[in-house]
PDB file of N, CA and C in Angstrom:
ATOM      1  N   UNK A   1      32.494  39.208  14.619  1.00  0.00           N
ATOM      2  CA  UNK A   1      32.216  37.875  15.101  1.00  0.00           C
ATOM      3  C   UNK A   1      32.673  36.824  14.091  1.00  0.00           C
ATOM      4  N   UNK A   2      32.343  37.240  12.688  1.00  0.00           N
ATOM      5  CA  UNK A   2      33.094  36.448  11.843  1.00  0.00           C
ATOM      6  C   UNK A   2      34.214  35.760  11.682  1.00  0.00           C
ATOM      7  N   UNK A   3      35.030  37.134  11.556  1.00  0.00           N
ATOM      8  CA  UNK A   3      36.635  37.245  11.672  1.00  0.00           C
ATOM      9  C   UNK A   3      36.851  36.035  13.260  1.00  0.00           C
ATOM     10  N   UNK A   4      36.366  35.950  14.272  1.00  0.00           N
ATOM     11  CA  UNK A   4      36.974  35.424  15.343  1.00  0.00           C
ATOM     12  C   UNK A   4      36.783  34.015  15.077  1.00  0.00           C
ATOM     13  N   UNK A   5      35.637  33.793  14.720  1.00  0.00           N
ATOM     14  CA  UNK A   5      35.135  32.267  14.328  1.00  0.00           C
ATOM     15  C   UNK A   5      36.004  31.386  13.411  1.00  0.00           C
ATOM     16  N   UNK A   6      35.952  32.483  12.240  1.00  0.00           N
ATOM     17  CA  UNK A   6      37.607  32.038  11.433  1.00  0.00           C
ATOM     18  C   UNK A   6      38.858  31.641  11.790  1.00  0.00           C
ATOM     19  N   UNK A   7      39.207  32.939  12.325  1.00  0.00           N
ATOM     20  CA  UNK A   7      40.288  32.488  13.299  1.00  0.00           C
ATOM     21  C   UNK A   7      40.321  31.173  14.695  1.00  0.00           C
ATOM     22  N   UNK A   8      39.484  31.008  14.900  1.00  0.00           N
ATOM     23  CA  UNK A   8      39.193  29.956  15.876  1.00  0.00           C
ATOM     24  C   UNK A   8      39.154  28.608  14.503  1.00  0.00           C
ATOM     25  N   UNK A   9      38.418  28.568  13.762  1.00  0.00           N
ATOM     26  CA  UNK A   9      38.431  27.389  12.960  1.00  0.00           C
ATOM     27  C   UNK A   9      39.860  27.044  12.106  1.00  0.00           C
ATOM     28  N   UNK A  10      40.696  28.275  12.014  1.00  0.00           N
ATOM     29  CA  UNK A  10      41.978  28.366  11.729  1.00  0.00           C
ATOM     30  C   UNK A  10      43.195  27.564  12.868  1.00  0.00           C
ATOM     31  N   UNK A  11      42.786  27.898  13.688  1.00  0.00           N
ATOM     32  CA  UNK A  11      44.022  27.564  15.126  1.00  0.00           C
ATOM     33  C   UNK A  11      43.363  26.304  15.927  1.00  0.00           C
ATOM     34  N   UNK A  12      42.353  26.081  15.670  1.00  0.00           N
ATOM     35  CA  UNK A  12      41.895  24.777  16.414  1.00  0.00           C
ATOM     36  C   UNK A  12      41.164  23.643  15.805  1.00  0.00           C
ATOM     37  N   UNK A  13      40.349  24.061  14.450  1.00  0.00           N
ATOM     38  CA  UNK A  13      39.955  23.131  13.754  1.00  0.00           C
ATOM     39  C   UNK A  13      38.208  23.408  13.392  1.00  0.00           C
ATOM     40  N   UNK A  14      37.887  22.882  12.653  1.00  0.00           N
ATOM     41  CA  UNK A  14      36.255  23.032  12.577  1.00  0.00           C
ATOM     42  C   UNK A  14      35.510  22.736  13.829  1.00  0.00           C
ATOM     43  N   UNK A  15      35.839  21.153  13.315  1.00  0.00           N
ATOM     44  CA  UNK A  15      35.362  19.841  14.638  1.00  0.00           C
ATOM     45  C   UNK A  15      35.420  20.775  16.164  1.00  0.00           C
ATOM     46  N   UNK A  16      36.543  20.375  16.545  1.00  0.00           N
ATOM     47  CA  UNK A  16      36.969  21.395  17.550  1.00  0.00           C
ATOM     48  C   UNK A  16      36.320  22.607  18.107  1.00  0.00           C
ATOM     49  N   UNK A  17      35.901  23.404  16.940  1.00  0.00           N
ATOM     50  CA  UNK A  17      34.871  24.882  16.923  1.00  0.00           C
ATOM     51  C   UNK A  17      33.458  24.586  17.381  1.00  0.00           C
ATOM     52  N   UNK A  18      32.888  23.367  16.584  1.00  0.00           N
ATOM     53  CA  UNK A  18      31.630  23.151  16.535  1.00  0.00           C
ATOM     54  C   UNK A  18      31.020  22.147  17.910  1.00  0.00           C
ATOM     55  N   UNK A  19      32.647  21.609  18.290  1.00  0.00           N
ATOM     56  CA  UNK A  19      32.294  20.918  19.742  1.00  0.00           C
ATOM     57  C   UNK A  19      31.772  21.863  20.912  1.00  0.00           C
ATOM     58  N   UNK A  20      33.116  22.863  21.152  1.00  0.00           N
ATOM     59  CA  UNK A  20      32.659  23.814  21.897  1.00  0.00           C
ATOM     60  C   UNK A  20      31.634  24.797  21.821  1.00  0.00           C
ATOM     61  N   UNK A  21      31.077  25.551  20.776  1.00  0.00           N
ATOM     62  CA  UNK A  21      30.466  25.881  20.328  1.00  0.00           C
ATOM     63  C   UNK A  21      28.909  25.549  21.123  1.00  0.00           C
ATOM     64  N   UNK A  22      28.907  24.035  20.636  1.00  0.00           N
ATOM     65  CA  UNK A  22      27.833  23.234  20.994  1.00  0.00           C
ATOM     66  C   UNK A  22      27.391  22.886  22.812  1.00  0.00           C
ATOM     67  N   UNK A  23      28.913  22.516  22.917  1.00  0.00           N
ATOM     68  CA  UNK A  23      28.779  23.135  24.787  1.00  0.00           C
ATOM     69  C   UNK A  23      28.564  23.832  25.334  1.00  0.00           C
ATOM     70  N   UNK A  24      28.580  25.407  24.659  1.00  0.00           N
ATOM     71  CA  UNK A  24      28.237  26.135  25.515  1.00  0.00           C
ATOM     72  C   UNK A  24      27.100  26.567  25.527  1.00  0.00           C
ATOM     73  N   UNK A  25      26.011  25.979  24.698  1.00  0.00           N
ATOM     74  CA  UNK A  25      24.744  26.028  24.241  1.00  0.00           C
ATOM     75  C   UNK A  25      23.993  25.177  25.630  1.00  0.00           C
ATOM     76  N   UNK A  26      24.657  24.415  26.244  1.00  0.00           N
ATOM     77  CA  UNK A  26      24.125  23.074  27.106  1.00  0.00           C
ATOM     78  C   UNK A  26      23.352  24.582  28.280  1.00  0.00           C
ATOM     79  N   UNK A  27      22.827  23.363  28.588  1.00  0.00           N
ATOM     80  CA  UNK A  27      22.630  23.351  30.115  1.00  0.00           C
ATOM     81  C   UNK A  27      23.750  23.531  31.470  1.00  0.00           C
ATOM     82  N   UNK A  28      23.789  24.455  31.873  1.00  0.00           N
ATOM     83  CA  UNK A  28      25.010  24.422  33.077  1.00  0.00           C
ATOM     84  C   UNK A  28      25.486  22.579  33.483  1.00  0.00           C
ATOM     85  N   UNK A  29      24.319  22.309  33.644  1.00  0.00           N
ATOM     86  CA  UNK A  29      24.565  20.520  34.973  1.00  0.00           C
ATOM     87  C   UNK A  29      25.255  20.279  33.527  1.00  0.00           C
ATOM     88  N   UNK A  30      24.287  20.073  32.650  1.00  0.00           N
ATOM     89  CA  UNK A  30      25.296  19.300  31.198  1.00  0.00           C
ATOM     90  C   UNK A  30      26.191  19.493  30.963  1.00  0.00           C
ATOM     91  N   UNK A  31      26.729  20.892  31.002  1.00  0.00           N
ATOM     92  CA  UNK A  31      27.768  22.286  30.354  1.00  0.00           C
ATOM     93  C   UNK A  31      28.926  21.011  31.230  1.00  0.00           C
ATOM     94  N   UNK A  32      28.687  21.453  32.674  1.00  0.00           N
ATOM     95  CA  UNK A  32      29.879  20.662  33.720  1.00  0.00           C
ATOM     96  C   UNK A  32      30.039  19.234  33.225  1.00  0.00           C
ATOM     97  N   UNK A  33      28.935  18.476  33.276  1.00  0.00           N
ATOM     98  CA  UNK A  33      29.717  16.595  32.733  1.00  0.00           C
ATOM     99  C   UNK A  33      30.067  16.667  31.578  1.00  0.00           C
ATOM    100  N   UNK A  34      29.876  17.630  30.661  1.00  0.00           N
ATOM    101  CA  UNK A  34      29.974  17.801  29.434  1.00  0.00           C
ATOM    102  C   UNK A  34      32.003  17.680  29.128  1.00  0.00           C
ATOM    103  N   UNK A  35      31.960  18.516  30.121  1.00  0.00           N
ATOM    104  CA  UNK A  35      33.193  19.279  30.477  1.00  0.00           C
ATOM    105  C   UNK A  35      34.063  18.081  31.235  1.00  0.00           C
ATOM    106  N   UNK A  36      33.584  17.665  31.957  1.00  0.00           N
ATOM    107  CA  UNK A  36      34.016  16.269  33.051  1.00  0.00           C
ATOM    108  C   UNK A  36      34.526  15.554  32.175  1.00  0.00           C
ATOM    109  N   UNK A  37      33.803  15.102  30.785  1.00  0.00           N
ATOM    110  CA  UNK A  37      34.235  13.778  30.120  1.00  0.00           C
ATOM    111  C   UNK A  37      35.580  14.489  29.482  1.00  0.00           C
ATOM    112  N   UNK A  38      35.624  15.067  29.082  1.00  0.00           N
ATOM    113  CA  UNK A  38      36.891  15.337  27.938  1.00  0.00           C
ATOM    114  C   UNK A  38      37.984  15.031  28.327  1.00  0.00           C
ATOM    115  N   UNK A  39      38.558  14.254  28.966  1.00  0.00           N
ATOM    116  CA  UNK A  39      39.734  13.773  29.196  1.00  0.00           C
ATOM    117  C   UNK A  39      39.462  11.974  28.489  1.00  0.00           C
ATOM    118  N   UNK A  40      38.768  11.976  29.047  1.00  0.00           N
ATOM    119  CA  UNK A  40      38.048  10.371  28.791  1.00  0.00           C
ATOM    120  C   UNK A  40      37.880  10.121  27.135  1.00  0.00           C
ATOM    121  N   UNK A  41      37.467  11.479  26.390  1.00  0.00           N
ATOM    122  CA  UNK A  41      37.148  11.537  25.295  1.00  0.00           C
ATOM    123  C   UNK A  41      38.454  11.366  24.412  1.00  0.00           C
ATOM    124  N   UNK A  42      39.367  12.139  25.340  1.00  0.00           N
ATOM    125  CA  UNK A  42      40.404  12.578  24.225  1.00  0.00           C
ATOM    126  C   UNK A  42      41.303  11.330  24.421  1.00  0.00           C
ATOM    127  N   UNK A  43      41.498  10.474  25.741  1.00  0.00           N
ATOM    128  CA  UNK A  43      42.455   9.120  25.780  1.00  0.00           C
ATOM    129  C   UNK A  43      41.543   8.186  24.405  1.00  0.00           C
ATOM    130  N   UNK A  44      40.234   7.918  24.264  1.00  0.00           N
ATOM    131  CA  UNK A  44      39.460   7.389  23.721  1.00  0.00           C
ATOM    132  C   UNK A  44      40.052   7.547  22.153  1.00  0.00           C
ATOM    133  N   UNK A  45      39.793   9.030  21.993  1.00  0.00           N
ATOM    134  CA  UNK A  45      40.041   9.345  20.293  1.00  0.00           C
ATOM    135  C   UNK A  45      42.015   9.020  19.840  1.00  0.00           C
ATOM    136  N   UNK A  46      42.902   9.015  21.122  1.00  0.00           N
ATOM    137  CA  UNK A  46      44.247   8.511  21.218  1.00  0.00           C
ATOM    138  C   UNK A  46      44.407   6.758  20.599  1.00  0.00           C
ATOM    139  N   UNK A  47      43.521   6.365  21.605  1.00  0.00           N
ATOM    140  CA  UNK A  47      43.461   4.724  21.834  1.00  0.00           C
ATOM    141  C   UNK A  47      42.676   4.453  20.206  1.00  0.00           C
ATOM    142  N   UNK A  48      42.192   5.331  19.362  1.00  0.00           N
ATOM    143  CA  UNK A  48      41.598   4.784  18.206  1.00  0.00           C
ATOM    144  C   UNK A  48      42.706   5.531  16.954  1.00  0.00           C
ATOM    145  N   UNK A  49      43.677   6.397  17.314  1.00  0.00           N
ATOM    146  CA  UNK A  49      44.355   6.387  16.383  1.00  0.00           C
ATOM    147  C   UNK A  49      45.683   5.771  16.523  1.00  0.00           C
ATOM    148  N   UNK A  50      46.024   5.143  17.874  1.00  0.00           N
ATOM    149  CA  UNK A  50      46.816   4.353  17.727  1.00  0.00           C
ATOM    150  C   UNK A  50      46.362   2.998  17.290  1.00  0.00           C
ATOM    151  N   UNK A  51      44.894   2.698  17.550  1.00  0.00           N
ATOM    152  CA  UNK A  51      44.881   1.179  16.520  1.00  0.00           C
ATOM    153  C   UNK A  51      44.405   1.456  14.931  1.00  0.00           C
ATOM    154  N   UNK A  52      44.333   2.365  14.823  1.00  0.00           N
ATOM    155  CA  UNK A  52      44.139   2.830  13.516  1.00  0.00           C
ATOM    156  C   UNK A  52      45.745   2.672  13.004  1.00  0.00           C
ATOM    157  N   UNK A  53      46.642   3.188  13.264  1.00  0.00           N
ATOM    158  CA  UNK A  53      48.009   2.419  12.975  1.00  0.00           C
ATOM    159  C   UNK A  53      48.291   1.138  12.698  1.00  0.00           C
ATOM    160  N   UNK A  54      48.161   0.333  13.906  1.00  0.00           N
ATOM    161  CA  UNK A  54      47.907  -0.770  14.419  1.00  0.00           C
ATOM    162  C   UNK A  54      47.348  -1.750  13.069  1.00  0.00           C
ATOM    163  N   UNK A  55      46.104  -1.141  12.660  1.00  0.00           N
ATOM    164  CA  UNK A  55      45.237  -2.176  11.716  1.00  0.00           C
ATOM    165  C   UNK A  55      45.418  -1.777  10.175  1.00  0.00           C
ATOM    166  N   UNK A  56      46.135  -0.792   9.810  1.00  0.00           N
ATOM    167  CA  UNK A  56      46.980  -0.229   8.678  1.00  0.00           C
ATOM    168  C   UNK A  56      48.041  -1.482   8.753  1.00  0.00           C
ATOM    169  N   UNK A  57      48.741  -1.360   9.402  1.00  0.00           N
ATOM    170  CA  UNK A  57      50.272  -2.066   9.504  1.00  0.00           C
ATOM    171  C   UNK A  57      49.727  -3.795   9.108  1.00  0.00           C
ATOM    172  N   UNK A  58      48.961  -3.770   9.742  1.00  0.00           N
ATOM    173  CA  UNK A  58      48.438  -5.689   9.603  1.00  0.00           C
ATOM    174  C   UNK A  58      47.783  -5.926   8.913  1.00  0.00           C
ATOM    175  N   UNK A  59      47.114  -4.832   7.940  1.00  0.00           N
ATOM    176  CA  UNK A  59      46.483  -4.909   6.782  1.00  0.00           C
ATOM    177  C   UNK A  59      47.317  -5.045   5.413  1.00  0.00           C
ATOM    178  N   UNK A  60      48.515  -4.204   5.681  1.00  0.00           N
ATOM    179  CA  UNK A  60      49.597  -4.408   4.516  1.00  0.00           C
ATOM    180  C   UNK A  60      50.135  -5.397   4.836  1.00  0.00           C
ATOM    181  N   UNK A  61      50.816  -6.027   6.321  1.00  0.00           N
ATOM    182  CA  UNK A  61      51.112  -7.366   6.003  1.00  0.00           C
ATOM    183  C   UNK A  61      50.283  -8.642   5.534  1.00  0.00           C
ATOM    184  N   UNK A  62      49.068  -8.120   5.590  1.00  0.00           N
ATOM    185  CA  UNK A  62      48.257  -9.383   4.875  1.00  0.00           C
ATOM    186  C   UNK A  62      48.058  -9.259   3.553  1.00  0.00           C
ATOM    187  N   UNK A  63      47.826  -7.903   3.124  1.00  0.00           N
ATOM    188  CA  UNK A  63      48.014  -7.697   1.895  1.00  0.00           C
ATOM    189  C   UNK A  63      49.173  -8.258   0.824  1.00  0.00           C
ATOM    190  N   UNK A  64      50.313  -7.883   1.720  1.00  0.00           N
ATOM    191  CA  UNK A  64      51.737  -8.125   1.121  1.00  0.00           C
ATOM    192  C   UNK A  64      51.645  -9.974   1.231  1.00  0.00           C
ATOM    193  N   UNK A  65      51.281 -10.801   2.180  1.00  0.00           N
ATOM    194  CA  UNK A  65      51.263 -12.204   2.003  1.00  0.00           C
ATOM    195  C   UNK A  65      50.519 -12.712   0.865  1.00  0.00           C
ATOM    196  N   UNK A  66      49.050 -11.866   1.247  1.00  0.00           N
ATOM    197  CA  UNK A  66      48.379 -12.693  -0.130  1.00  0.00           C
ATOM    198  C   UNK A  66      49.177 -12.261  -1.456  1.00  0.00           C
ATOM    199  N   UNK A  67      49.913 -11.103  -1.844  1.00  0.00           N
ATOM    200  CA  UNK A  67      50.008 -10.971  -2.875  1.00  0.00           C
ATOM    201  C   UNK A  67      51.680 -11.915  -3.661  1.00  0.00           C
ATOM    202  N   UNK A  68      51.843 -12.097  -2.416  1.00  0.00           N
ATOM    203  CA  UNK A  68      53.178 -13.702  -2.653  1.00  0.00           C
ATOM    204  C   UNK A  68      52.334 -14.618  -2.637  1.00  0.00           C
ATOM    205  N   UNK A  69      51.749 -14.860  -1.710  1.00  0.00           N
ATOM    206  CA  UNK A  69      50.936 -16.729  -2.581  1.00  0.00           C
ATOM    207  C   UNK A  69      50.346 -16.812  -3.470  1.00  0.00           C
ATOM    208  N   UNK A  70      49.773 -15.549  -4.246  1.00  0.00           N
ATOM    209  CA  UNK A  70      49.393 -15.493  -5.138  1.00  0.00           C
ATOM    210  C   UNK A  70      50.919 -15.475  -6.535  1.00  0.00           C
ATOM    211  N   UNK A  71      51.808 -14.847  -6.469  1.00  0.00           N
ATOM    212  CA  UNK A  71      52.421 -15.239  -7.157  1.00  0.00           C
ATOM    213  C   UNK A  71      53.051 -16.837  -7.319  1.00  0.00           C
ATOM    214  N   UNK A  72      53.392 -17.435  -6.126  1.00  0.00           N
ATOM    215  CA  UNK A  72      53.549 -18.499  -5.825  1.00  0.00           C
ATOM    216  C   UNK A  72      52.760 -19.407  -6.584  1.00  0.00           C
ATOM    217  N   UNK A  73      51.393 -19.698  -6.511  1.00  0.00           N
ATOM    218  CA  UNK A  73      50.284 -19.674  -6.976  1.00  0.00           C
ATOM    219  C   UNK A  73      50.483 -19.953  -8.688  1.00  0.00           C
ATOM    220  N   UNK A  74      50.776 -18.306  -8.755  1.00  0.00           N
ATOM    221  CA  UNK A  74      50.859 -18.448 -10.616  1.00  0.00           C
ATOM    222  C   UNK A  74      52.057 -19.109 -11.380  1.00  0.00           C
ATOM    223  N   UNK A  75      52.983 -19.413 -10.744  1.00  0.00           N
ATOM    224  CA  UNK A  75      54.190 -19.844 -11.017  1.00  0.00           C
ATOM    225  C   UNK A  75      54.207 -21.338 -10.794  1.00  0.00           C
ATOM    226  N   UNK A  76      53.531 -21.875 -10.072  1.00  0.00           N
ATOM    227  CA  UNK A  76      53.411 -23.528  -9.850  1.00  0.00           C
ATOM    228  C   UNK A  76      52.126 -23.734 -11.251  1.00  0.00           C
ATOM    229  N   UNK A  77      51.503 -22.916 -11.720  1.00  0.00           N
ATOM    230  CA  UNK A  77      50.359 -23.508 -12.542  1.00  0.00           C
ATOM    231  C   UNK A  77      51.060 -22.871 -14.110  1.00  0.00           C
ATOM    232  N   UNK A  78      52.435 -22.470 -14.100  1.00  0.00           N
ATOM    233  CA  UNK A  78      53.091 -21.697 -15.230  1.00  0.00           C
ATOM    234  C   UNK A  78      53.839 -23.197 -15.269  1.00  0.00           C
ATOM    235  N   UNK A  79      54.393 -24.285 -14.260  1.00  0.00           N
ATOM    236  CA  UNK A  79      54.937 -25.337 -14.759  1.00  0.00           C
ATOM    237  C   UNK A  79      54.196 -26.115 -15.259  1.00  0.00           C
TER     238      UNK A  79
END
């Protein structure tokens, strides 16, 4: 049982292991909506790593601005 669990946490992930895992512990009625949502779940966890991109990218461009007006900045108070 070991060995399979491994291998399952190997080819699919911990998270992944411990989701299903946990489902099949449910209640049948639960087991099924349980089961129902995962499409919903997985566009969801999509839609948060594409703005997770998203707010990386606009974080370095703000980063990268402040760190020119800040030179800007030091160079007008260097005259």
């Amino acid at each position: 049982m070991r060995l399979r669990r491994a291998e399952e946490i190997e080819t699919l992930s911990y998270r992944t292991v411990v989701e299903l895992n946990a489902e099949s512990r449910l209640a049948l009625q639960r087991r099924v909506a349980t089961i129902a949502r995962r499409p919903e779940r997985a566009q969801r966890l999509v839609d948060q790593r594409a703005g997770r991109a998203d707010r990386r990218q606009a974080d370095r461009a703000s980063r990268t601005h402040r760190s020119h007006q800040q030179e800007r900045e030091m160079l007008a108070d260097a005259r």
